[in-house]
Structures are given as C-alpha cells and as structure tokens.
C-alpha atoms as a PDB file:
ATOM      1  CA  UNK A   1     -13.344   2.478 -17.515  1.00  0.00           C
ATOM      2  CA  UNK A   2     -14.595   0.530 -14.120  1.00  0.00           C
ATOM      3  CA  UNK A   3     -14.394   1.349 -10.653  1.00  0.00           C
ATOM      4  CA  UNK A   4     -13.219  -2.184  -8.486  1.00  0.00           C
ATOM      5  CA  UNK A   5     -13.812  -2.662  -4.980  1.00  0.00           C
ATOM      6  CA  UNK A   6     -14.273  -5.428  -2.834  1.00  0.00           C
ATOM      7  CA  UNK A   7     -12.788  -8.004  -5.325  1.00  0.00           C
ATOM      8  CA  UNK A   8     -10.365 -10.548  -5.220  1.00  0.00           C
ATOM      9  CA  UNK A   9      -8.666 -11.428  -8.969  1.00  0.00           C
ATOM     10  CA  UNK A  10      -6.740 -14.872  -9.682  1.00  0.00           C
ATOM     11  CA  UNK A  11      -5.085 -15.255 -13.156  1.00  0.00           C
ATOM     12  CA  UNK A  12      -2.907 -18.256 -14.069  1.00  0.00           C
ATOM     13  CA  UNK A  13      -1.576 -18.110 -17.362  1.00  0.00           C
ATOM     14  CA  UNK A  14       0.185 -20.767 -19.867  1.00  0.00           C
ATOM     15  CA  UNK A  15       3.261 -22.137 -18.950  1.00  0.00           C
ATOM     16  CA  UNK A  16       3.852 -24.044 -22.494  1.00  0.00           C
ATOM     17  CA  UNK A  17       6.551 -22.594 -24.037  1.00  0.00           C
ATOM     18  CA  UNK A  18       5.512 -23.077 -27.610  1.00  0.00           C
ATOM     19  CA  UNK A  19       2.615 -20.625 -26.271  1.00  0.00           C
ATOM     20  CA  UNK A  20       4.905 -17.436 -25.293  1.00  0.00           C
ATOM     21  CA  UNK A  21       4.498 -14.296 -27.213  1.00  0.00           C
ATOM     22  CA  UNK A  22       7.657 -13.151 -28.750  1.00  0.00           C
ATOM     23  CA  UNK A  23       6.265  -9.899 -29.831  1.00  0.00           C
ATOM     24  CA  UNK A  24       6.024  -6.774 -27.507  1.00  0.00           C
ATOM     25  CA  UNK A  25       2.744  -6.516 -28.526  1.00  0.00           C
ATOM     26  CA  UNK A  26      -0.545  -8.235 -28.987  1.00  0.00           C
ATOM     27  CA  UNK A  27      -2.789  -7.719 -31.741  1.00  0.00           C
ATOM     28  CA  UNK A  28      -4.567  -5.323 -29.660  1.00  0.00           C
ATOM     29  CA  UNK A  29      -1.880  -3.042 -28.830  1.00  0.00           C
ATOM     30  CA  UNK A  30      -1.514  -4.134 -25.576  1.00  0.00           C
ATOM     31  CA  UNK A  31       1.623  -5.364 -23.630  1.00  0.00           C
ATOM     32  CA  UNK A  32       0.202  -7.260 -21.083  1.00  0.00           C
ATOM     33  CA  UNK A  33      -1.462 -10.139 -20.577  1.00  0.00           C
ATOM     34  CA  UNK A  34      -3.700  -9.132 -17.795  1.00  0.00           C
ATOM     35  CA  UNK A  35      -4.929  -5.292 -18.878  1.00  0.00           C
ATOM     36  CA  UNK A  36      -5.991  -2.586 -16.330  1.00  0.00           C
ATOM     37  CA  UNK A  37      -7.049   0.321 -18.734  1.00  0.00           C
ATOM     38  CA  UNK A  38      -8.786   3.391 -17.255  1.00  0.00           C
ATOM     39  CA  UNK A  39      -9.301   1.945 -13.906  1.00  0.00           C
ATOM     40  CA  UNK A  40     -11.011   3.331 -10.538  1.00  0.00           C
ATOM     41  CA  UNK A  41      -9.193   0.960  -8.261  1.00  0.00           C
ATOM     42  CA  UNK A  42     -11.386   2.435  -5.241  1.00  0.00           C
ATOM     43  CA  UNK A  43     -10.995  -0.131  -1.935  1.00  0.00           C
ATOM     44  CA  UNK A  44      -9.959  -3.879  -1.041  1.00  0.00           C
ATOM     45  CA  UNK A  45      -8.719  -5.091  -4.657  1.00  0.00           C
ATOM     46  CA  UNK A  46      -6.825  -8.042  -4.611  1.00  0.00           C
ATOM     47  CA  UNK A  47      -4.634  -9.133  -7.369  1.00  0.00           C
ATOM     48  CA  UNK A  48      -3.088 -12.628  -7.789  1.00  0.00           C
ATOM     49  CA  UNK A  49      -1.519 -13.854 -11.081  1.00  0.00           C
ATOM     50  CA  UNK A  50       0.711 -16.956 -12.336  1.00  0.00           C
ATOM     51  CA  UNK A  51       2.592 -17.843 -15.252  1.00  0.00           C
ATOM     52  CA  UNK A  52       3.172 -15.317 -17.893  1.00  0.00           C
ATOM     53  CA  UNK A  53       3.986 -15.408 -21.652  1.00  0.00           C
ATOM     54  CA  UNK A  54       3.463 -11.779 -22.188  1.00  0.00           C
ATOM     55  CA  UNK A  55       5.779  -8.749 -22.090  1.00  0.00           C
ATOM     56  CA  UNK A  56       4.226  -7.632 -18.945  1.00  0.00           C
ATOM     57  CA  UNK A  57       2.235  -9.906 -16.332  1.00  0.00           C
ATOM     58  CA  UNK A  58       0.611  -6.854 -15.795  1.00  0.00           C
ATOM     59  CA  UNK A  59      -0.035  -3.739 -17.486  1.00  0.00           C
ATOM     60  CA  UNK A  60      -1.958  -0.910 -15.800  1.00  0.00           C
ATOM     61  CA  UNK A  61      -2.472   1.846 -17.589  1.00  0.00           C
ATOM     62  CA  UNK A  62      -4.434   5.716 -16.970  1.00  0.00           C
ATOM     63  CA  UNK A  63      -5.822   4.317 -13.564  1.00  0.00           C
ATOM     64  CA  UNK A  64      -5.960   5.847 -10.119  1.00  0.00           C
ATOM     65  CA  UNK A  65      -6.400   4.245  -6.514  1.00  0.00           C
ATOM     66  CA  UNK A  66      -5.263   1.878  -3.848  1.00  0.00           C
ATOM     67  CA  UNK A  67      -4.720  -1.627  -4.532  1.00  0.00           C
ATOM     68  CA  UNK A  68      -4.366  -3.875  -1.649  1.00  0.00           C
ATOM     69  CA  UNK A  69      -2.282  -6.955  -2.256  1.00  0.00           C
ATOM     70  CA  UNK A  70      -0.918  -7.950  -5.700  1.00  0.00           C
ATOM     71  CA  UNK A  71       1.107 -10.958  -6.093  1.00  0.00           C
ATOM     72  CA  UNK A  72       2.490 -12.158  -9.448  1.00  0.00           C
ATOM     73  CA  UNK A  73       4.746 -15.706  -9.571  1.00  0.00           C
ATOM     74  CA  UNK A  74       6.943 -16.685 -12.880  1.00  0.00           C
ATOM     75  CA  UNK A  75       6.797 -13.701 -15.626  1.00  0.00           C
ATOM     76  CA  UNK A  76       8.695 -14.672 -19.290  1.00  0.00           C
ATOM     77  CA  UNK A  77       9.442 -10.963 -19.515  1.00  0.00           C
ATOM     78  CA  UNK A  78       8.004  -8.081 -16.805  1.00  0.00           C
ATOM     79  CA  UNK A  79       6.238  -9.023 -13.812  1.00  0.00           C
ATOM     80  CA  UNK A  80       4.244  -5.258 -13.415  1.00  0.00           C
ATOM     81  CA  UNK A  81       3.870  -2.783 -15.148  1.00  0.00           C
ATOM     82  CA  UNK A  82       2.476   0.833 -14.720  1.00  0.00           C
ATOM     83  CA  UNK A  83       1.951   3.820 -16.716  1.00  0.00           C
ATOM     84  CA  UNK A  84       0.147   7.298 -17.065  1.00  0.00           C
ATOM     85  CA  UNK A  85      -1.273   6.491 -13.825  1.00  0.00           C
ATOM     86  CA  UNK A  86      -1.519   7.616  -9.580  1.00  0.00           C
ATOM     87  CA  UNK A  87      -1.596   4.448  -7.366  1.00  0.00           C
ATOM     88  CA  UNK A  88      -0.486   2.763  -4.549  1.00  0.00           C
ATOM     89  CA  UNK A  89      -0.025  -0.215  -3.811  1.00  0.00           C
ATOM     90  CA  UNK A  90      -0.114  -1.916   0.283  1.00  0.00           C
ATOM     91  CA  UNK A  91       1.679  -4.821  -0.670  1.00  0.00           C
ATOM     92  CA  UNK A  92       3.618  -6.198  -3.599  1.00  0.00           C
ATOM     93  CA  UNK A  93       5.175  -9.697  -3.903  1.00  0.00           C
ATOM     94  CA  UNK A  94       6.846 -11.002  -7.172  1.00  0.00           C
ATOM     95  CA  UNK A  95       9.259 -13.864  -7.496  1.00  0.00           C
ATOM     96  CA  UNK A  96      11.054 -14.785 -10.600  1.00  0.00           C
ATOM     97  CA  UNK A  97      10.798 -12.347 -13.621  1.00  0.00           C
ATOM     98  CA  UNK A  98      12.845 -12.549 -16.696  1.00  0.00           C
ATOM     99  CA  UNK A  99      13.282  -9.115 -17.063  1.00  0.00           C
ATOM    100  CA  UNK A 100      12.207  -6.107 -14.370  1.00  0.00           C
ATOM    101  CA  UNK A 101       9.837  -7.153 -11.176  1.00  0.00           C
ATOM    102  CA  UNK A 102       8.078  -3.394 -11.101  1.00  0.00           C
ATOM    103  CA  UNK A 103       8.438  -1.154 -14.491  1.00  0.00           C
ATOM    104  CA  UNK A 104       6.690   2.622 -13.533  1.00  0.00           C
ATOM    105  CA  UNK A 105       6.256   5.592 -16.270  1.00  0.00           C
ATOM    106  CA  UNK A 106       4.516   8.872 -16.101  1.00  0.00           C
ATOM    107  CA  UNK A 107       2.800   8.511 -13.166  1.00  0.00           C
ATOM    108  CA  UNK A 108       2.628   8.810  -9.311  1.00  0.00           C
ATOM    109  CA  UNK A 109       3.028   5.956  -7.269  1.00  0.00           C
ATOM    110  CA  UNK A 110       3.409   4.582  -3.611  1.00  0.00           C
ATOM    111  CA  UNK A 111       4.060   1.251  -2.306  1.00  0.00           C
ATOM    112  CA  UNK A 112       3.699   0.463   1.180  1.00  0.00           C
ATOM    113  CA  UNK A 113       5.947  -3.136   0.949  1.00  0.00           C
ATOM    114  CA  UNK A 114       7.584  -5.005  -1.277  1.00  0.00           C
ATOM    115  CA  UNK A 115       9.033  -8.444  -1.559  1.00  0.00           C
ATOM    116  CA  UNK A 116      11.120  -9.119  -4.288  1.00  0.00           C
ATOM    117  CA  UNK A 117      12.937 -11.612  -6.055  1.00  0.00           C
ATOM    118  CA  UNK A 118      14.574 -13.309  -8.308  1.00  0.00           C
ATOM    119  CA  UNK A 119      14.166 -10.113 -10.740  1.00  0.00           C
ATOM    120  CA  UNK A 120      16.623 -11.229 -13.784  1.00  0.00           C
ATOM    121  CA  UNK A 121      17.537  -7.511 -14.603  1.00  0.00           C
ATOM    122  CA  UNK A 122      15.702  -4.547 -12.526  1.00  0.00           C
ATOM    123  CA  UNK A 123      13.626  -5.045  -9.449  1.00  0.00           C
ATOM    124  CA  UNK A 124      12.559  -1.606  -9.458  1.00  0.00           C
ATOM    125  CA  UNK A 125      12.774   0.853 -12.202  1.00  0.00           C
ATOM    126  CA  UNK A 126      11.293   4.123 -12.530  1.00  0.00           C
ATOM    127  CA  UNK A 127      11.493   7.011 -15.704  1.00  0.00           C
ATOM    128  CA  UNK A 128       9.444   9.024 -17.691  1.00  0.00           C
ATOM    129  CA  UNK A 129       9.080  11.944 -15.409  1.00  0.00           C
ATOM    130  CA  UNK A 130       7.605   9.528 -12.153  1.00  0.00           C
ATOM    131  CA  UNK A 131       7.591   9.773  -8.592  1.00  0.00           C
ATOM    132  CA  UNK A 132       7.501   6.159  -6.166  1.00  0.00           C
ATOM    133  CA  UNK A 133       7.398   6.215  -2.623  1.00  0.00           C
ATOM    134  CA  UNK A 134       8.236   2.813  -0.926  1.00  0.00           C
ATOM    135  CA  UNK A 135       8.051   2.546   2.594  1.00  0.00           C
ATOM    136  CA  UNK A 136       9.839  -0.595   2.553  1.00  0.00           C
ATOM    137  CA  UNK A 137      11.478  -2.758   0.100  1.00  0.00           C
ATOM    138  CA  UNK A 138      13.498  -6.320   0.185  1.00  0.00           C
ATOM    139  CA  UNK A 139      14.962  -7.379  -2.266  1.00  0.00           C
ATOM    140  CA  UNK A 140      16.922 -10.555  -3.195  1.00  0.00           C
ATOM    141  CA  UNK A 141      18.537 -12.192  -6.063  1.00  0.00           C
ATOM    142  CA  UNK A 142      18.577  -9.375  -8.717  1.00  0.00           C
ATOM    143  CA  UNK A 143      21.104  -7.705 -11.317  1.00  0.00           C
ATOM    144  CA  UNK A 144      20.112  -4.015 -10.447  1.00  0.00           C
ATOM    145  CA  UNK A 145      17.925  -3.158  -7.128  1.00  0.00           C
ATOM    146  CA  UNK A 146      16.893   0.152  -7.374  1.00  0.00           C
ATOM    147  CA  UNK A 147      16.815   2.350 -11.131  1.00  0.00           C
ATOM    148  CA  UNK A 148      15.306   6.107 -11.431  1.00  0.00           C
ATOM    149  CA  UNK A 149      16.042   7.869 -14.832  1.00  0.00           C
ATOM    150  CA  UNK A 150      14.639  10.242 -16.829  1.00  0.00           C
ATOM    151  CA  UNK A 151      13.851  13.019 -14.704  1.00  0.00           C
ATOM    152  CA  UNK A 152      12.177  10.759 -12.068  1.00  0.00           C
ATOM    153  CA  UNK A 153      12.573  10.830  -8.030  1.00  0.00           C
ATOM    154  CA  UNK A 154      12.712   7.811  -6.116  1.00  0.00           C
ATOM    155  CA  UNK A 155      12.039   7.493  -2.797  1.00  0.00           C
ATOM    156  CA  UNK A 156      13.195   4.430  -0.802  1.00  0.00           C
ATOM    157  CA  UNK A 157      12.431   4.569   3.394  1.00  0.00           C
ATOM    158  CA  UNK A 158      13.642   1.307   4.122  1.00  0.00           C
ATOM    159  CA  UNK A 159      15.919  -1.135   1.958  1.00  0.00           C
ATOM    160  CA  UNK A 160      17.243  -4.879   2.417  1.00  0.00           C
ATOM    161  CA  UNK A 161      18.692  -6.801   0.108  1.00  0.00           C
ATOM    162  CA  UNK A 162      21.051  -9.390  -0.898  1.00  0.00           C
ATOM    163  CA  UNK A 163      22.498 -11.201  -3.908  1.00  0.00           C
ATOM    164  CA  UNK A 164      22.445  -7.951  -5.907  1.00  0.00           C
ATOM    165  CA  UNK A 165      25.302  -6.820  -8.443  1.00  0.00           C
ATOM    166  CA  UNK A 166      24.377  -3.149  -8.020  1.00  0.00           C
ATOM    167  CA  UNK A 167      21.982  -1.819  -4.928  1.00  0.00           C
ATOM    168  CA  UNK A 168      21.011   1.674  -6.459  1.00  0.00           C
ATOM    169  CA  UNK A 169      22.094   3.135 -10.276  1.00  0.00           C
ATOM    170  CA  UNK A 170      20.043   6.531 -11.550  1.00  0.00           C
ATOM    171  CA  UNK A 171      20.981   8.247 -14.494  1.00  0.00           C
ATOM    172  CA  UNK A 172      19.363   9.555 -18.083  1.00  0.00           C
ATOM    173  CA  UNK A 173      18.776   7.445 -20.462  1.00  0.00           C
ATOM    174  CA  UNK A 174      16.832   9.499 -23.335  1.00  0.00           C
ATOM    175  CA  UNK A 175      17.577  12.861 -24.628  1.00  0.00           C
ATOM    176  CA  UNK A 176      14.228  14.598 -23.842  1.00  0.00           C
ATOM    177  CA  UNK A 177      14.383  13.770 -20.253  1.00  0.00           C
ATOM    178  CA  UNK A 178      17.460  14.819 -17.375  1.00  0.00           C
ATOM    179  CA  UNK A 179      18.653  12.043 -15.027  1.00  0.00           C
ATOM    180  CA  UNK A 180      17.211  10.652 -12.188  1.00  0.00           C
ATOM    181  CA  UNK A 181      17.281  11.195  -8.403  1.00  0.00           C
ATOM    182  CA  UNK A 182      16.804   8.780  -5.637  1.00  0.00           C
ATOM    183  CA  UNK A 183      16.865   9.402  -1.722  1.00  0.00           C
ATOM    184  CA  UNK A 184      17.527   6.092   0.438  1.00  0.00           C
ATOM    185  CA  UNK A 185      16.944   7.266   3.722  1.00  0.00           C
ATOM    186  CA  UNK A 186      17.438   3.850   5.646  1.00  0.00           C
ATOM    187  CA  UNK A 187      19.110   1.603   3.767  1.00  0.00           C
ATOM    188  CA  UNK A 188      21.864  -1.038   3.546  1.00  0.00           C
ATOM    189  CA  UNK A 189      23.530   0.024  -0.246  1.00  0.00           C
ATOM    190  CA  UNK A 190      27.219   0.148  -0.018  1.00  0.00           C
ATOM    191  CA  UNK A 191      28.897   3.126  -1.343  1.00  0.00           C
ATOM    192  CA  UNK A 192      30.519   0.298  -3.972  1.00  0.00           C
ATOM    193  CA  UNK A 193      26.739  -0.851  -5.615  1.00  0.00           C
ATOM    194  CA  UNK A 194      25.650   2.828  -6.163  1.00  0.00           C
ATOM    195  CA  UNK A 195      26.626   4.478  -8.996  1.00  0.00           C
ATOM    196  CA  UNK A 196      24.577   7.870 -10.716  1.00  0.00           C
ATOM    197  CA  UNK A 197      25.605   9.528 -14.094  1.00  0.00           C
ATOM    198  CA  UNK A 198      26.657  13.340 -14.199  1.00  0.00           C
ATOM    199  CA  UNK A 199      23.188  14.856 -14.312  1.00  0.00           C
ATOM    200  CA  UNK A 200      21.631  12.439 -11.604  1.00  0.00           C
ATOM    201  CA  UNK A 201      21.715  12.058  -7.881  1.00  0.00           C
ATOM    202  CA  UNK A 202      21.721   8.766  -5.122  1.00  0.00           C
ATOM    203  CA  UNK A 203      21.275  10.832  -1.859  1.00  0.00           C
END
C-alpha cells in the first residue's frame, strides 16, 4: 500500500541449496520471495534481483504503474510474476529460470522490451482473462516462447528467437475460461512451432 518513485531496488537472495523452499508457499501466504502487494509504482523504479529459492523471484500483486528496468538473474522456480494488476514494464531482462521467465494473471500489462533466456519451460505465459502488449521480445534458449490461455490476448509487435522447441502455443487450459488468442504482427515463428487448440487463435 506505497507509492515508489525515484528508487533503485537490489535483492540477492541465497544460493545454498539446503536453503530452497520446496513449498509453493511461505508461511505468509506469499509466493514470492521479493513481494509487491498493493503497489503505486508511479515513476523511475528500478528493480534488480539475484538468486532465488522461492516459487517466484518476484511476485507483484493488485499494483498499478510503470516500472522502468527490472532485471532478475538465476530463479529455482519463476523469475516474475504478476497478478490482479495494470503495469508496464520499459525493460525486462531475465536469464536462467527453472520454470517460466514472465507468469501474468488477471491483469493488464505492457512491456516495452524484453530479453530473455534460458527460460526452462515458458518465457512468456499469459491466462486468467489478461491482456500483454510487448513491443519487442527476444528470446533464446526456451521450451515454449510465447503461451496465452484462458481467455487472454497476447500481443507480440516484434519477435526473435532461437533455440526454442515451440515459438507460439495458445489454447484453454481450465474449464471456466475459453482459449487464448495471440497476434504476432512481426515475427520470425515458423508455421511448424505454432500450434493453438480448437477454441484459440495464433494470428
């Protein structure tokens, strides 16, 4: 329940692996190891974080605004993720997460560019009803580039990638949602690495 501006944030985290949480989550209820809960994020919020043993790096959550640069190096499970919320983002680099890079839900979001890689499963996946704009994205060394489900629209200006199994995949995954759409307007997907369930669109 803050408003940030003007703020730069470094988090390094424990690397031991006797130290990482295998529950999703903490004894707080919260996923994350760095929290952003009700946030204002108004202008020139920087956000740099290292070494995670959390099911999400980072876990925003009911917040609004711009955020500048984020950066997040070596996550055990997610690297960031964002829910209930409306933000954008100018510039997002994340390299090596053991699950998804960027995870958003219920929300509206925009990111301006991304770097991304090493992303064991997703580098970008969207549901819950969600819209993302990214301007543009590269991505490298990841099982799945692109994911919208669950009645969510993704919107991809610019793509380039390599070392991925599948480029773009949108489709429903739970019953009280429909699939997903996304629009790649400039990219360099081959018609082979894009596949979309019955009820969901790759345009």
């Amino acid at each position: 329940e803050s408003d940030l501006q003007n703020i730069n944030i470094n988090y390094t985290g424990l690397i031991d692996k006797k130290e990482i949480n295998t529950g999703r989550f903490n004894k707080n209820g919260l996923t994350g190891c760095l929290n952003f809960i009700k946030i204002n994020f108004k202008h020139n919020v920087n956000i740099n974080y290292e070494n995670s043993n959390c099911e999400d790096s980072i876990n925003i959550r009911n917040s609004k605004g711009k955020i500048k640069n984020l950066s997040i190096i070596n996550s055990f499970s997610d690297a960031l993720d964002i829910d209930f919320s409306d933000i954008s983002i100018e510039n997002v680099i994340i390299n090596k997460a053991e699950n998804d890079c960027v995870d958003f839900s219920f929300g509206k979001y925009k990111i301006k560019k991304t770097s991304l890689y090493n992303c064991k499963d997703k580098s970008v996946s969207l549901g819950e009803r969600s819209t993302l704009e990214i301007e543009n994205a590269s991505i490298f060394n990841s099982n799945i580039a692109l994911v919208s489900k669950d009645s969510s629209i993704l919107d991809v200006k610019i793509i380039d990638h390599k070392n991925v199994n599948i480029c773009a995949s949108a489709y429903n995954k739970k019953q009280e949602f429909d699939g997903g759409i996304i629009f790649l307007n400039n990219n360099k997907c081959k018609t082979e690495n894009i596949n979309n369930d019955g009820s969901s669109k790759v345009i």
